[in-house]
C-alpha atoms as a PDB file:
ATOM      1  CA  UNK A   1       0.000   0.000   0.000  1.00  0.00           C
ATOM      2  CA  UNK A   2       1.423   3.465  -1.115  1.00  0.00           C
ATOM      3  CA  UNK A   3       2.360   5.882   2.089  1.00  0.00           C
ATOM      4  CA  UNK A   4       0.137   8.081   2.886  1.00  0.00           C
ATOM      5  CA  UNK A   5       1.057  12.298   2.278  1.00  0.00           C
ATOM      6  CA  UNK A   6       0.758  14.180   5.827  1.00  0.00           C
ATOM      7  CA  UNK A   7      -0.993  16.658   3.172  1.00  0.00           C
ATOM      8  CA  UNK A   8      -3.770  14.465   2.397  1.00  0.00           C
ATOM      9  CA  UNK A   9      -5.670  14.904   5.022  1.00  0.00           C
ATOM     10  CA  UNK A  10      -7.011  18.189   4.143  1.00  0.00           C
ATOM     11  CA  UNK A  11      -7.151  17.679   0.076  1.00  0.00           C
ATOM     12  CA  UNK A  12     -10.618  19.534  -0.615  1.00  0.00           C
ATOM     13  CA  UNK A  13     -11.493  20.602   2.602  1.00  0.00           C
ATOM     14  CA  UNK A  14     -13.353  23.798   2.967  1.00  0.00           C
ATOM     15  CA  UNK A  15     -12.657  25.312   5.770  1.00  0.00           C
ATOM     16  CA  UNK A  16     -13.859  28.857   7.372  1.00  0.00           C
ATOM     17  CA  UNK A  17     -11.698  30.379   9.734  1.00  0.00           C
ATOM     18  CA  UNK A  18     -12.485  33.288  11.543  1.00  0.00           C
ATOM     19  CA  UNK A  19     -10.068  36.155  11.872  1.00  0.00           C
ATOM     20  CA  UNK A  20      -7.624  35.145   9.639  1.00  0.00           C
ATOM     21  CA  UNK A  21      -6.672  38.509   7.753  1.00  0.00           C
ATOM     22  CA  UNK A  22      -3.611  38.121   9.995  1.00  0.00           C
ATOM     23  CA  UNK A  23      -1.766  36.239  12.524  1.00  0.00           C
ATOM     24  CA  UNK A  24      -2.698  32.793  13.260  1.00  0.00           C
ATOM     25  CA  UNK A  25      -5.517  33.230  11.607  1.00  0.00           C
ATOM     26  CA  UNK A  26      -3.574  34.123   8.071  1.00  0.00           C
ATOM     27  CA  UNK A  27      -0.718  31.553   8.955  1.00  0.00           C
ATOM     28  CA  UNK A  28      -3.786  28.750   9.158  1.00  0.00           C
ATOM     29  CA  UNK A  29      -4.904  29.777   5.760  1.00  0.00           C
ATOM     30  CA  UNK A  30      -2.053  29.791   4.291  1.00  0.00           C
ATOM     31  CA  UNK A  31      -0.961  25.921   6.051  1.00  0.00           C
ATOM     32  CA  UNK A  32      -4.931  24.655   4.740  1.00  0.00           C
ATOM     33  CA  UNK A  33      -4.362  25.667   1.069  1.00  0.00           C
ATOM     34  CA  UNK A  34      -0.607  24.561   1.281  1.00  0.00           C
ATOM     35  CA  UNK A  35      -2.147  21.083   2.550  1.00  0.00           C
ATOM     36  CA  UNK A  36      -4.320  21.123  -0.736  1.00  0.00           C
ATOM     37  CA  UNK A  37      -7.710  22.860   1.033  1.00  0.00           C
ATOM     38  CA  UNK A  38      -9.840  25.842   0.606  1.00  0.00           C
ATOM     39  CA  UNK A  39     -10.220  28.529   3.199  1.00  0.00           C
ATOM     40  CA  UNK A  40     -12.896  31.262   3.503  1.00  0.00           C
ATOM     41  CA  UNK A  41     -12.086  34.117   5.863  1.00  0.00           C
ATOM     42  CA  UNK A  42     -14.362  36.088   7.774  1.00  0.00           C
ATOM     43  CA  UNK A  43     -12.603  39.128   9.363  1.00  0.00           C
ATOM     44  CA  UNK A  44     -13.769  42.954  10.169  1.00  0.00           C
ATOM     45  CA  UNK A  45     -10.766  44.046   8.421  1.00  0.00           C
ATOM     46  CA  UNK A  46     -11.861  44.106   4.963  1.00  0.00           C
ATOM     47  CA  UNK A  47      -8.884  44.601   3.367  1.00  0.00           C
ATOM     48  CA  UNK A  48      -6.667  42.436   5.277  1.00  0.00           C
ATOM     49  CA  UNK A  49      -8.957  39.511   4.536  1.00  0.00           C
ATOM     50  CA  UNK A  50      -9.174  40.204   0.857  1.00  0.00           C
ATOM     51  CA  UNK A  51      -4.798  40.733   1.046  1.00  0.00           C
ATOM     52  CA  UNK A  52      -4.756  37.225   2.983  1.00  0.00           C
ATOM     53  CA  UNK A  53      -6.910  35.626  -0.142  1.00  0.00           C
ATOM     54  CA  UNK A  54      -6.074  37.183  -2.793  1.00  0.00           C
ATOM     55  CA  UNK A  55      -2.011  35.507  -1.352  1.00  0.00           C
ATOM     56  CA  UNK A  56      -3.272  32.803  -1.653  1.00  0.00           C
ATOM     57  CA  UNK A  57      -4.598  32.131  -4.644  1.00  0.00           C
ATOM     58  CA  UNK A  58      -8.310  32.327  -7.333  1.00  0.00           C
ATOM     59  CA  UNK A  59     -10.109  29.553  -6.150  1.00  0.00           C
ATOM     60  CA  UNK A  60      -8.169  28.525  -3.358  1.00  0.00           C
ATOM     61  CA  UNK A  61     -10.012  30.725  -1.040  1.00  0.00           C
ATOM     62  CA  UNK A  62     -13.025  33.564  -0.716  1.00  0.00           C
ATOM     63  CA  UNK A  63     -13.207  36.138   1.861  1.00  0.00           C
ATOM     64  CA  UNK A  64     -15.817  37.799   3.436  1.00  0.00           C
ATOM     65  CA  UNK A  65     -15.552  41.234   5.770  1.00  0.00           C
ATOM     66  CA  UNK A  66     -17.546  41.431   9.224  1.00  0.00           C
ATOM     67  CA  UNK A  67     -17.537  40.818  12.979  1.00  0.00           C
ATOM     68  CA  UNK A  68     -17.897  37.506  14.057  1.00  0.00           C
ATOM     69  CA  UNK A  69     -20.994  39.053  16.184  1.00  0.00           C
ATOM     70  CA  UNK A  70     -23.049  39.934  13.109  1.00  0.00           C
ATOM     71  CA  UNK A  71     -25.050  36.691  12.022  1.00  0.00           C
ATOM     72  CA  UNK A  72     -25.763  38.452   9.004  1.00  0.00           C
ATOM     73  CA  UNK A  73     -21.843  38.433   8.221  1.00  0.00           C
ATOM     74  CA  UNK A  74     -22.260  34.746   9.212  1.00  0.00           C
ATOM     75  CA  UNK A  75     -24.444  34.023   7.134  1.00  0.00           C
ATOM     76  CA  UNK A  76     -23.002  36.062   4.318  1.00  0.00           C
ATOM     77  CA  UNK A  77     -20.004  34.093   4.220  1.00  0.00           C
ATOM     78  CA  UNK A  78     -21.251  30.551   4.642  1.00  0.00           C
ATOM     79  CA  UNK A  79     -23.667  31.439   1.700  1.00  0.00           C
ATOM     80  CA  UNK A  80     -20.396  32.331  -0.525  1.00  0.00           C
ATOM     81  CA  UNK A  81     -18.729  28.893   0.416  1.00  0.00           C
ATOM     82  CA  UNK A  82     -21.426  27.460  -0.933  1.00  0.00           C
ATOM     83  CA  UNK A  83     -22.440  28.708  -3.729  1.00  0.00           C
ATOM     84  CA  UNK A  84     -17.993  28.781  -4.382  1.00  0.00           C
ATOM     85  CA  UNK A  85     -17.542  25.246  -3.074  1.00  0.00           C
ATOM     86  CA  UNK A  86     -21.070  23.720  -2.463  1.00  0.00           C
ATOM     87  CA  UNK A  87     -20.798  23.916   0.978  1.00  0.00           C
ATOM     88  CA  UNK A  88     -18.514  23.786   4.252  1.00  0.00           C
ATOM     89  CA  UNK A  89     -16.579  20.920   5.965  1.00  0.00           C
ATOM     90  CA  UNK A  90     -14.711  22.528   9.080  1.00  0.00           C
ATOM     91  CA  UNK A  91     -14.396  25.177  11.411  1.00  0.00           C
ATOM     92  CA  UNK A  92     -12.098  27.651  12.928  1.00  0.00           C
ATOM     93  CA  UNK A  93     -13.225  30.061  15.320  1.00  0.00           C
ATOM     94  CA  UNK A  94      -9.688  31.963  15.732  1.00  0.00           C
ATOM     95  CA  UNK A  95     -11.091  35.731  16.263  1.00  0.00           C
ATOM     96  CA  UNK A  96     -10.527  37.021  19.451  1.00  0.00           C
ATOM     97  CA  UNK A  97     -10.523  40.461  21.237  1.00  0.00           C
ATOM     98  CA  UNK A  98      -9.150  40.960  24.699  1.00  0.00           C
ATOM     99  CA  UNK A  99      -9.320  43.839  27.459  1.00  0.00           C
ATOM    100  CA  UNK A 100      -7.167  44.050  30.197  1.00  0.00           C
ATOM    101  CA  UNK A 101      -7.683  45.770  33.793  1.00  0.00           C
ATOM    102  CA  UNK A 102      -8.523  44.936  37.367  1.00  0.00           C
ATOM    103  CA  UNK A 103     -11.690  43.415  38.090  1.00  0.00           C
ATOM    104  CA  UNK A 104     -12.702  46.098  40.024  1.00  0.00           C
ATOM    105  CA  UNK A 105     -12.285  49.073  37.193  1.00  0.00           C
ATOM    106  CA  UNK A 106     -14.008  46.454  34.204  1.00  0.00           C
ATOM    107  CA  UNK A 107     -17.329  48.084  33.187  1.00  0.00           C
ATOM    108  CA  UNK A 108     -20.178  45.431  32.452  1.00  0.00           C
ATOM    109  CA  UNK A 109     -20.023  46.871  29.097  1.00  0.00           C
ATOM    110  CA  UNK A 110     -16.360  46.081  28.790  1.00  0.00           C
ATOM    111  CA  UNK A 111     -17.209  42.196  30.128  1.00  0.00           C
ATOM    112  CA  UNK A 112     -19.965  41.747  27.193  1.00  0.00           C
ATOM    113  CA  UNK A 113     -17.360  42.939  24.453  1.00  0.00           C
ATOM    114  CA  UNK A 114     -14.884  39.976  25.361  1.00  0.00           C
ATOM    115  CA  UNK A 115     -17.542  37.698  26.128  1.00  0.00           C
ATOM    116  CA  UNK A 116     -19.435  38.212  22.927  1.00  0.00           C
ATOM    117  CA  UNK A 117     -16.713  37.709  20.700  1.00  0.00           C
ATOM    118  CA  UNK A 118     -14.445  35.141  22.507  1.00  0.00           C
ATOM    119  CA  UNK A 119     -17.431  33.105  23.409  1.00  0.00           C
ATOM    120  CA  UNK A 120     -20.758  33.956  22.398  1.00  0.00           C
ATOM    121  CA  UNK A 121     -19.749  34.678  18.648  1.00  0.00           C
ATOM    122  CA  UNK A 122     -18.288  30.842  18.757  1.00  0.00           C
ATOM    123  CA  UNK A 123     -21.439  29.302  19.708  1.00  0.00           C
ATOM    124  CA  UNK A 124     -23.418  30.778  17.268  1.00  0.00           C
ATOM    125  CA  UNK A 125     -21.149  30.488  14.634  1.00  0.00           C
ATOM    126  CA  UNK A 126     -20.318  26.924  15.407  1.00  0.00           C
ATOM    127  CA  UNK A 127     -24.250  26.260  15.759  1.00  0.00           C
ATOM    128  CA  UNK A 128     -24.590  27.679  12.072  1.00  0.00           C
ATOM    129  CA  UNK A 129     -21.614  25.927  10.156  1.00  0.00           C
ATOM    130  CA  UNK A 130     -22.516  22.447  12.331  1.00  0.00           C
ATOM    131  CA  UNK A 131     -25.998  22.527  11.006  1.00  0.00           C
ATOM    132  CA  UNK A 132     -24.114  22.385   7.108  1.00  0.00           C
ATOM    133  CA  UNK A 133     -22.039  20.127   7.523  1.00  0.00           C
ATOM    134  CA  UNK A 134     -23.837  17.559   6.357  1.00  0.00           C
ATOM    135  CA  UNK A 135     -21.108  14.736   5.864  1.00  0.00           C
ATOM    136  CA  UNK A 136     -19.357  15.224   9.592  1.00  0.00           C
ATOM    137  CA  UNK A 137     -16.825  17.971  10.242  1.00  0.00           C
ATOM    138  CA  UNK A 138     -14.133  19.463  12.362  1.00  0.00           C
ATOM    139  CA  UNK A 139     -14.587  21.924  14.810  1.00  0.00           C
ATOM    140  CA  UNK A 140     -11.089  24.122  15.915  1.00  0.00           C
ATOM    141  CA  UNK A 141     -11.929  26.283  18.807  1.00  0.00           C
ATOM    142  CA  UNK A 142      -8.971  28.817  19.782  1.00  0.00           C
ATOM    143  CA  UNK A 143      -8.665  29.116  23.139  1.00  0.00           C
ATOM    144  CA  UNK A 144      -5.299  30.096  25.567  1.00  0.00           C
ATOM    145  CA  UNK A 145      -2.832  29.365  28.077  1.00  0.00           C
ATOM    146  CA  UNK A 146      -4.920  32.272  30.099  1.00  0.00           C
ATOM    147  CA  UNK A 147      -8.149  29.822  29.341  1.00  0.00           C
ATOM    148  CA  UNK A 148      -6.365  27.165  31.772  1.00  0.00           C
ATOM    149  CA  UNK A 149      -4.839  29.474  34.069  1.00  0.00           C
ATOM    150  CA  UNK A 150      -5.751  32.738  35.215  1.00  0.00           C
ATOM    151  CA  UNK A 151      -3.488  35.868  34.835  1.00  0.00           C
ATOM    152  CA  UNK A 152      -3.551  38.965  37.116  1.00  0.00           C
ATOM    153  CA  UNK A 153      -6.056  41.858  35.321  1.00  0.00           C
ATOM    154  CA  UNK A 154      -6.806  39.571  32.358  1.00  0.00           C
ATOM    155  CA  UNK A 155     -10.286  38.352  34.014  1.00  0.00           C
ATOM    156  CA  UNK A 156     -12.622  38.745  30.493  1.00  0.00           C
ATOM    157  CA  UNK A 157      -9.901  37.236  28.417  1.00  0.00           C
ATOM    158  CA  UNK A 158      -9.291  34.278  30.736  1.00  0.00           C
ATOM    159  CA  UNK A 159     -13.066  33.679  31.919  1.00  0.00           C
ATOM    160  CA  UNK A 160     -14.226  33.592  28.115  1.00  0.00           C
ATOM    161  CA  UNK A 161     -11.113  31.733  26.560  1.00  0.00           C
ATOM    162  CA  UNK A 162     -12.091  29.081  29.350  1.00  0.00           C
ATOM    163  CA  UNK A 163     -15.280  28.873  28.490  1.00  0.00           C
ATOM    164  CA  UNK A 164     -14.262  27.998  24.843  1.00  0.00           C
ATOM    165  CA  UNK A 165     -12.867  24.744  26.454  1.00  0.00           C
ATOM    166  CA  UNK A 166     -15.914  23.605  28.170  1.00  0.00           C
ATOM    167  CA  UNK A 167     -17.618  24.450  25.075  1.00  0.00           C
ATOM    168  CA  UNK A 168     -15.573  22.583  22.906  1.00  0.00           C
ATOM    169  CA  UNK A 169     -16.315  19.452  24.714  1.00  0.00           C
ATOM    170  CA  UNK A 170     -19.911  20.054  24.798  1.00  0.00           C
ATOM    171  CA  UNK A 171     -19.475  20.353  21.263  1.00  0.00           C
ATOM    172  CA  UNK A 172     -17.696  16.550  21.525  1.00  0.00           C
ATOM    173  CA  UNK A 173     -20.302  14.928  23.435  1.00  0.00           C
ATOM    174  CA  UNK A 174     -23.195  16.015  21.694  1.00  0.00           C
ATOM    175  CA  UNK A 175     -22.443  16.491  18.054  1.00  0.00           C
ATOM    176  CA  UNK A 176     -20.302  12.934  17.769  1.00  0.00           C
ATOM    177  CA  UNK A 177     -22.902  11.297  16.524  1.00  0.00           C
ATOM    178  CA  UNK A 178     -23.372  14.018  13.659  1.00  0.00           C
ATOM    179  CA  UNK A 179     -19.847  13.017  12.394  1.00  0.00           C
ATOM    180  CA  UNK A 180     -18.637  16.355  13.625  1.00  0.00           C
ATOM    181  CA  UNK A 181     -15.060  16.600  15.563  1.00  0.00           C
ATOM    182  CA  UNK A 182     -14.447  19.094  18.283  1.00  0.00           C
ATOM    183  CA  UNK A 183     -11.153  20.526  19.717  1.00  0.00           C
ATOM    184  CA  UNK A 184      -9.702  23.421  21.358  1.00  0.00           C
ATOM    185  CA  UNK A 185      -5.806  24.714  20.630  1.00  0.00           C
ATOM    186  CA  UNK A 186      -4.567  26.505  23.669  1.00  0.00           C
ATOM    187  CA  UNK A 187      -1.216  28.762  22.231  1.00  0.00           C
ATOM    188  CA  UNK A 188       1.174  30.695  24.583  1.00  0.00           C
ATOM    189  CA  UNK A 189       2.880  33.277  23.849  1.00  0.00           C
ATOM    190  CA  UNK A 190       3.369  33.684  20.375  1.00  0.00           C
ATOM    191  CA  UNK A 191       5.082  36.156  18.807  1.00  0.00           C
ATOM    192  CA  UNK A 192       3.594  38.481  16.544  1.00  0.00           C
ATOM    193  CA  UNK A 193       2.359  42.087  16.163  1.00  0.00           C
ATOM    194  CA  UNK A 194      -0.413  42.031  19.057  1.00  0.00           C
ATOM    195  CA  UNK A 195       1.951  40.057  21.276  1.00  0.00           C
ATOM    196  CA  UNK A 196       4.677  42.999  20.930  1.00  0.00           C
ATOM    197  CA  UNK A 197       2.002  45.678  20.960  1.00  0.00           C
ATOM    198  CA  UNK A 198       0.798  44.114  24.647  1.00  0.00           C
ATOM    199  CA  UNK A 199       4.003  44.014  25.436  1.00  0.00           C
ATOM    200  CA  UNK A 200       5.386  47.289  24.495  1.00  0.00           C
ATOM    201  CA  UNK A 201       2.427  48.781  26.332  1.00  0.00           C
ATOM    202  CA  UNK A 202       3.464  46.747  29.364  1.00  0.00           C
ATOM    203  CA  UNK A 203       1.404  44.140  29.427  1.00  0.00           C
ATOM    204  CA  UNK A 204       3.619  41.723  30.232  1.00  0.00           C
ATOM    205  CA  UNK A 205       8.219  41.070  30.423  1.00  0.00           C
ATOM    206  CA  UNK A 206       8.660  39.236  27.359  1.00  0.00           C
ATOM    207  CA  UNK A 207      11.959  38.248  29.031  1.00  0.00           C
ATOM    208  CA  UNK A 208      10.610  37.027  31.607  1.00  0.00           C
ATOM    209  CA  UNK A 209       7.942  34.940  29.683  1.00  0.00           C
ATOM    210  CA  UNK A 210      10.853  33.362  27.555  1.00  0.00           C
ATOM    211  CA  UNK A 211      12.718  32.792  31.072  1.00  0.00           C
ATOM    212  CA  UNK A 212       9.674  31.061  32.586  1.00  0.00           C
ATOM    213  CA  UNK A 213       9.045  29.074  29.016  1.00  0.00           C
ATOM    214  CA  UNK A 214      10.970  25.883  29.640  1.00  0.00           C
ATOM    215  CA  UNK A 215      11.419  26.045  26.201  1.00  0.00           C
ATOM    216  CA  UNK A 216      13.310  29.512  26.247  1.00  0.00           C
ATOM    217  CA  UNK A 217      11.435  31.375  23.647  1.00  0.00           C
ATOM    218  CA  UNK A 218       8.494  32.475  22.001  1.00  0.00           C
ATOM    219  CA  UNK A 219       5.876  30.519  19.826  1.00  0.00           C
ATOM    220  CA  UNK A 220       5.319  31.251  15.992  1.00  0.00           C
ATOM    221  CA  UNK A 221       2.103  31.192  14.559  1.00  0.00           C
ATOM    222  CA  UNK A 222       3.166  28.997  12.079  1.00  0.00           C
ATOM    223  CA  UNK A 223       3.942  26.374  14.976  1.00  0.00           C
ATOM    224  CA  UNK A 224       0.327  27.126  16.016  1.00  0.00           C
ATOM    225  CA  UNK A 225      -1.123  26.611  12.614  1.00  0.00           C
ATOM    226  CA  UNK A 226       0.327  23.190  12.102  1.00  0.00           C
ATOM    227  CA  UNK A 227      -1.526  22.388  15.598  1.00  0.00           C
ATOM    228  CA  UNK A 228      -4.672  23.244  13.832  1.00  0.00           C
ATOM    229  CA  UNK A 229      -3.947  21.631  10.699  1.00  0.00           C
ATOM    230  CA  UNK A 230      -3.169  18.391  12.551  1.00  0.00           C
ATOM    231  CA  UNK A 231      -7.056  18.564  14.857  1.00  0.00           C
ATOM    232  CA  UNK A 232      -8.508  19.788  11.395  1.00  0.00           C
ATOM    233  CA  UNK A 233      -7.019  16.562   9.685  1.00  0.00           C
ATOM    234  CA  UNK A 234      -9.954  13.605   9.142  1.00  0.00           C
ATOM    235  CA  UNK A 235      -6.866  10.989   9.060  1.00  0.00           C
ATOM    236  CA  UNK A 236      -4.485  11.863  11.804  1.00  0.00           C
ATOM    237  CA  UNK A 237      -6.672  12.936  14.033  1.00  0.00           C
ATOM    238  CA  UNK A 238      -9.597  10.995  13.306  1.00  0.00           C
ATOM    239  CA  UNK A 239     -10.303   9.761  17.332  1.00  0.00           C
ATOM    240  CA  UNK A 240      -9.251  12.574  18.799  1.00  0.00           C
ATOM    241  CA  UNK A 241     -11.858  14.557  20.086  1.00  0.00           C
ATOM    242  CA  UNK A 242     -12.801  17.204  23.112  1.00  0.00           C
ATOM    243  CA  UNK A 243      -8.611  17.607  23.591  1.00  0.00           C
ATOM    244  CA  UNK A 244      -7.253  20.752  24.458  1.00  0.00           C
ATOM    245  CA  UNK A 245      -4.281  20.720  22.428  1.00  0.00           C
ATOM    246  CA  UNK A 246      -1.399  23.144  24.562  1.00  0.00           C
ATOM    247  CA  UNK A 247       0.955  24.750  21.893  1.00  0.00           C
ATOM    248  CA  UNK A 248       3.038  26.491  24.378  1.00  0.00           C
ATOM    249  CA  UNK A 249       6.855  25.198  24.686  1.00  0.00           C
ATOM    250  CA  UNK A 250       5.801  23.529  28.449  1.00  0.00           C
ATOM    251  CA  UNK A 251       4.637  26.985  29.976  1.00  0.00           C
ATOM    252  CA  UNK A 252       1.359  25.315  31.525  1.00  0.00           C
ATOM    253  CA  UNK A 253       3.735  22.728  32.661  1.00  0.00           C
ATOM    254  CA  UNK A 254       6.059  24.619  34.777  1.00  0.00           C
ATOM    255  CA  UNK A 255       5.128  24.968  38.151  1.00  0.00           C
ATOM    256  CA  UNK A 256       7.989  25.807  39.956  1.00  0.00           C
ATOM    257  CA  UNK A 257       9.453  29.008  40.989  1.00  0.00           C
END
């Protein structure tokens, strides 16, 4: 029997991702259609998710601008996959917002913004693509390091990217028997342009991240995409299901000071 391409998992696939006009997001795109798939990418940024598919290639993807809140975007862009690609196979939810402060100065109104994008916008639009996907699916939930361990004035961004976990493994248990797949990626610290925005701003010591990283360094989002790619993949990760999958050089791990 011939060996099997790592690639072939994801031949065909259509796949939306969420937020992908840059960062992860864009570096998952661009690993899907390298793999032989087809991405559509719903982002606010309009032109960033046109740049991101128009990269990679006519026919290879389709993108879409509006918030992940907006059903009608939703809607909008599962409509174009299917009229493009006759429907859609998997999932991404990788847009994310966050706010940080003590919990003491957070506004209620501050609370719903995280909350409705990190975690309300992922149950709806996991509802909406689950209900297409007629022959079974995959289901990629982005959650964080900070959604399995809380951080000091990062309570909206921790309480919601938890709450992706538990709902990814609702998502396990009850849509199994649809054929549908569902798994959360947890990154740490990854470097990009919002990770050294956060921590120019002093949001964090990026030394001392890289110091407590028993690894030593950063993550790329490339390293993060090929987590994806491999819970996306109908082969190689066929029984797996309801795993968090940490992407974060043994940060979580470390526990001693």
């Amino acid at each position: 029997m011939p060996k099997r391409r790592i690639a072939d998992g994801l031949s065909g696939r259509r796949v939306l991702i969420t937020g992908a006009g840059a960062g992860i997001g864009a570096a998952t795109a661009c690993a899907i259609v390298a793999a032989g798939g087809r991405v559509a990418i719903l982002d606010r940024d309009g032109k960033a998710a046109k740049a991101t598919a128009t990269a990679l290639g006519k026919g290879k993807a389709l993108h879409v601008a509006g918030d992940v809140t907006d059903m009608e975007a939703v809607g909008r862009v599962l409509a174009a996959m299917e009229r493009a690609w006759g429907g859609i196979d998997d999932l991404v939810n990788n847009a994310g917002t966050w706010d940080h402060d003590p919990l003491l100065d957070l506004t209620m109104e501050r609370w719903r913004r995280v909350l409705e994008v990190n975690l309300m916008a992922p149950i709806a639009i996991s509802a909406a693509a689950a209900r297409r996907m007629a022959r079974g699916g995959s289901i990629v939930n982005v959650s964080s390091v900070l959604g399995q361990v809380a951080g000091p004035e990062r309570g909206p961004y921790c309480v919601s990217k938890a709450a992706l976990i538990m709902l990814t493994k609702m998502q396990a248990i009850e849509w199994a028997a649809r054929g549908i797949r569902a798994n959360a990626i947890a990154p740490g610290y990854i470097a990009g342009t919002a990770t050294d925005k956060l921590a120019a701003g002093g949001g964090f010591d990026a030394a001392a991240v890289c110091r407590r990283t028993p690894m030593g360094r950063y993550g790329s989002e490339d390293e993060v995409a090929a987590g994806i790619c491999f819970l996306l993949d109908p082969v190689r990760a066929a029984y797996v299901t309801g795993h968090v999958l940490e992407v974060n050089g043994g940060w979580t791990a470390y526990g001693f000071v």
